[in-house]
N, C-alpha and C. Protein backbone atom coordinates (compact mmCIF):
# COMPACT_ATOMS: atom_id res chain seq x y z
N UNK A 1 0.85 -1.17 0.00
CA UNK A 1 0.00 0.00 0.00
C UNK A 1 0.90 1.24 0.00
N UNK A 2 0.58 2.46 -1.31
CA UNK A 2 1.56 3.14 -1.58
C UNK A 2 1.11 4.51 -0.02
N UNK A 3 2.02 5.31 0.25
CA UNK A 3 1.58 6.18 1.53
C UNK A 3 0.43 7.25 0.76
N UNK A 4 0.05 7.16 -0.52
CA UNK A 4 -1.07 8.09 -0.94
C UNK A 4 -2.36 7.24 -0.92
N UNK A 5 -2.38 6.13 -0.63
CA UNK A 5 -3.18 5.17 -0.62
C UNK A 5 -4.16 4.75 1.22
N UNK A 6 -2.64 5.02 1.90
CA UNK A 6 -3.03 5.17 3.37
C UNK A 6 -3.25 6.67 3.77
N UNK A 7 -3.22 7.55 3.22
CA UNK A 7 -3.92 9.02 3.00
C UNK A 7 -5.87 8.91 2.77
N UNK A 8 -5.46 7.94 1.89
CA UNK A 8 -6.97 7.83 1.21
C UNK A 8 -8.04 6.92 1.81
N UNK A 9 -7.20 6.15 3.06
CA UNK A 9 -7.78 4.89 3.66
C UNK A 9 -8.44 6.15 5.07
N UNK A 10 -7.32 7.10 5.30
CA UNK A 10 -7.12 7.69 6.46
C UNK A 10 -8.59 8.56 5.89
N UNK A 11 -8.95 9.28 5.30
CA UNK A 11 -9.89 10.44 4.63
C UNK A 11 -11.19 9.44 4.82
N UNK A 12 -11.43 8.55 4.07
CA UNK A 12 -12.41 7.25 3.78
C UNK A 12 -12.81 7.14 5.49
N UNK A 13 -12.04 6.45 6.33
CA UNK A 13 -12.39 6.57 7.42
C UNK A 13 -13.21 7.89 8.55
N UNK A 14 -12.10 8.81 8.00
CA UNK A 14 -12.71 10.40 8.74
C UNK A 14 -13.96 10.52 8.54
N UNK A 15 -14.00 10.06 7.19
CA UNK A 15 -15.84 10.70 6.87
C UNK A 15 -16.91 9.37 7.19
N UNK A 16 -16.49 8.25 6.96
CA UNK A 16 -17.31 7.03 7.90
C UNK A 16 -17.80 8.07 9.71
N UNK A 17 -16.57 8.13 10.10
CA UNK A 17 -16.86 8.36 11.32
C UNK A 17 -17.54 9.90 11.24
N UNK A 18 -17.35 10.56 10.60
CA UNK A 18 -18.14 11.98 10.41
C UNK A 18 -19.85 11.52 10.26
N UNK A 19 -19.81 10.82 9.36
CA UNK A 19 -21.10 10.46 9.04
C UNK A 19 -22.04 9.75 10.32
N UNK A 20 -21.42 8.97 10.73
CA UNK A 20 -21.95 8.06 11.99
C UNK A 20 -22.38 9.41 13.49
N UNK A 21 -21.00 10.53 13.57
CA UNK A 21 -21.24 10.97 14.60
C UNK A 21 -21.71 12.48 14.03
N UNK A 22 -21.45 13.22 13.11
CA UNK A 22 -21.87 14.33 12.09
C UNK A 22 -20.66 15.34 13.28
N UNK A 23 -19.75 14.89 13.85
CA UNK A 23 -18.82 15.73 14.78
C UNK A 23 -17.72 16.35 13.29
N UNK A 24 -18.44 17.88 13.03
CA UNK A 24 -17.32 18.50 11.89
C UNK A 24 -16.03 18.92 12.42
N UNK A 25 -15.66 19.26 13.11
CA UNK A 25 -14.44 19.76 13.88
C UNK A 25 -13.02 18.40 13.24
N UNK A 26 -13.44 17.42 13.77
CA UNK A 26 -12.70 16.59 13.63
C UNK A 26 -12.28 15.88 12.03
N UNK A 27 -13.23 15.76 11.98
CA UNK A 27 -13.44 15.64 10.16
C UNK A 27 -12.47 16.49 9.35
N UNK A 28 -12.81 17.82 10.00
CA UNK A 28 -12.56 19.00 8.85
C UNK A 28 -10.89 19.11 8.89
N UNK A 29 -10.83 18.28 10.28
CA UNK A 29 -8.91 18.88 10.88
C UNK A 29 -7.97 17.24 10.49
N UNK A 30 -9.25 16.29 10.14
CA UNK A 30 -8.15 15.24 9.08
C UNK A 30 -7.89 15.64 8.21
N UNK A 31 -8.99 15.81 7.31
CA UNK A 31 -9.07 16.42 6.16
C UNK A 31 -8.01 17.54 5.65
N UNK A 32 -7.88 18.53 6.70
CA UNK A 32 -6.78 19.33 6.39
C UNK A 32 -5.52 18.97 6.45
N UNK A 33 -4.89 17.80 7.38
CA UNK A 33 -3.86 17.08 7.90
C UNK A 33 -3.50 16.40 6.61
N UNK A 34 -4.46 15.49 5.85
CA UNK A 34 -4.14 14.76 4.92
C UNK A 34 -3.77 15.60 3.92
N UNK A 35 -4.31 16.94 3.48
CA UNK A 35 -3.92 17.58 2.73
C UNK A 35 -2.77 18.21 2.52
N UNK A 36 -2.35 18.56 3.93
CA UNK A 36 -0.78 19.16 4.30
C UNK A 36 0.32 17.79 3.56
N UNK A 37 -0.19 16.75 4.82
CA UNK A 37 0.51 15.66 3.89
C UNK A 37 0.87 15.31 2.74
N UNK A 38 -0.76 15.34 1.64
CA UNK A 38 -0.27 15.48 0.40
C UNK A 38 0.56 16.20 -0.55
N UNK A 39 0.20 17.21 -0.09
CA UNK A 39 1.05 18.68 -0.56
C UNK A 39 2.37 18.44 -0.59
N UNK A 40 2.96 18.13 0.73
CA UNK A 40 4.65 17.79 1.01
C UNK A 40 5.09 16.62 0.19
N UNK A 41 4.16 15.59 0.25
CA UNK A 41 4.88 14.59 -0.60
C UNK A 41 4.62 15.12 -2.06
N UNK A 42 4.05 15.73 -2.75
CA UNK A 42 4.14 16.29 -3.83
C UNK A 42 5.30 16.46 -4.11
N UNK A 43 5.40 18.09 -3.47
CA UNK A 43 6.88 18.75 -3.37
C UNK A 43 8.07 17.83 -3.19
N UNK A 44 7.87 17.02 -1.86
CA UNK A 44 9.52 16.04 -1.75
C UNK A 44 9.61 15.51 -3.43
N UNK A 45 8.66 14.60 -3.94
CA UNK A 45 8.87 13.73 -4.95
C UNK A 45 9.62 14.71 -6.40
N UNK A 46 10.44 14.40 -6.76
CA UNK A 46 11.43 15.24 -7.51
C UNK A 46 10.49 14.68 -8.77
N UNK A 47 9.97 13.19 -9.58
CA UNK A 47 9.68 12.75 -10.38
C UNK A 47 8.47 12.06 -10.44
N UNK A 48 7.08 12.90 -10.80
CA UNK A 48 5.88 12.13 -10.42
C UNK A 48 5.72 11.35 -11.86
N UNK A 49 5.21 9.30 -11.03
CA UNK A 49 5.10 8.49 -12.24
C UNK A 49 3.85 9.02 -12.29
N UNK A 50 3.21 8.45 -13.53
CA UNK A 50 2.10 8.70 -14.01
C UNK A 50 1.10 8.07 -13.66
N UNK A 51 1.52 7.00 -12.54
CA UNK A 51 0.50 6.07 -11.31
C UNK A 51 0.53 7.43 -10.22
N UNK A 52 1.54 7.53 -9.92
CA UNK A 52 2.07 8.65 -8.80
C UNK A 52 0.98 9.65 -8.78
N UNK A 53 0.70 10.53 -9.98
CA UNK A 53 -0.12 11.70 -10.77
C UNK A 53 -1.65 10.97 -10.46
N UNK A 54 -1.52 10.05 -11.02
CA UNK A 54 -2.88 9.59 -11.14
C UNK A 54 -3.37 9.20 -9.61
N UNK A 55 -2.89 9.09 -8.69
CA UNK A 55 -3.41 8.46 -7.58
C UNK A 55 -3.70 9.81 -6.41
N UNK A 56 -2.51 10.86 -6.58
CA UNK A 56 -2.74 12.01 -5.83
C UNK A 56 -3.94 12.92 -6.74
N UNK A 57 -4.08 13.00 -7.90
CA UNK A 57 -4.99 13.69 -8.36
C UNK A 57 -6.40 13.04 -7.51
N UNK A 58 -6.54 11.61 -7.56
CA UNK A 58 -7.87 10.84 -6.93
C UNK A 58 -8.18 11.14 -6.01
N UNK A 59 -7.09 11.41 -4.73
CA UNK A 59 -7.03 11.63 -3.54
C UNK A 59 -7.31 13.07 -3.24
N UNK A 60 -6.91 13.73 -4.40
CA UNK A 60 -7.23 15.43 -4.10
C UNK A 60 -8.48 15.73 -4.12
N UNK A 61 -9.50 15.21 -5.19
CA UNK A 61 -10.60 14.98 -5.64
C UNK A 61 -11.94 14.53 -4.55
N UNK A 62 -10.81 13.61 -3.85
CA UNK A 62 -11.86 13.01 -3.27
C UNK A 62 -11.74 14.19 -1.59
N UNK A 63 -10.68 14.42 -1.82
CA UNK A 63 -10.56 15.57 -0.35
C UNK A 63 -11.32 16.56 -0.75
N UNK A 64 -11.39 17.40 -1.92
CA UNK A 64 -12.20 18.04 -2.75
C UNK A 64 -14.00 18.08 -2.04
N UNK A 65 -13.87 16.75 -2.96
CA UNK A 65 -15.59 16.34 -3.09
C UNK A 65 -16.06 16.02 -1.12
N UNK A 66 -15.23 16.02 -0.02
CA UNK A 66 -15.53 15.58 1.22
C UNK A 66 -15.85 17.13 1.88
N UNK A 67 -14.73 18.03 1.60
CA UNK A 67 -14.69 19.90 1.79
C UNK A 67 -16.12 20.10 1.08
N UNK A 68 -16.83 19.68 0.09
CA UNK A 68 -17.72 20.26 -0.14
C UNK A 68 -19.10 19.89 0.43
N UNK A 69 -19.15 18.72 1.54
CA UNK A 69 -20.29 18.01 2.19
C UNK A 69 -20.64 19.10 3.63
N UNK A 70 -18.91 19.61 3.88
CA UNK A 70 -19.33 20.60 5.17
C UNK A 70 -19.97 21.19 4.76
């Protein structure tokens, strides 16, 4: 499991548990965490493969489409 993959397991979960308890605070401050995360590994990665591209774009998307449920 690539670490943009356990980003996406980590987000998937936040909003399970958002949904079950509707507690936004917590939600909103994974959500931002994972994003910081993503961001940096962007930047570190000197050479994005085109799995690489394709998997953080999914993950952005889906952080995207979760920011827009608050």
């Amino acid at each position: 499991m690539t670490h943009i993959e356990v980003m996406q397991e980590r987000a998937v979960k936040a909003f399970v548990s958002w949904m079950s308890s509707q507690e936004c605070t917590d939600f909103l401050s994974t959500l931002q965490e994972i994003t910081t995360e993503l961001n940096s590994l962007i930047d570190a990665v000197e050479f994005h493969t085109p799995v690489f591209r394709k998997k953080a774009d999914e993950l952005e998307a889906l952080l995207a489409h979760y920011k827009t449920l608050l």
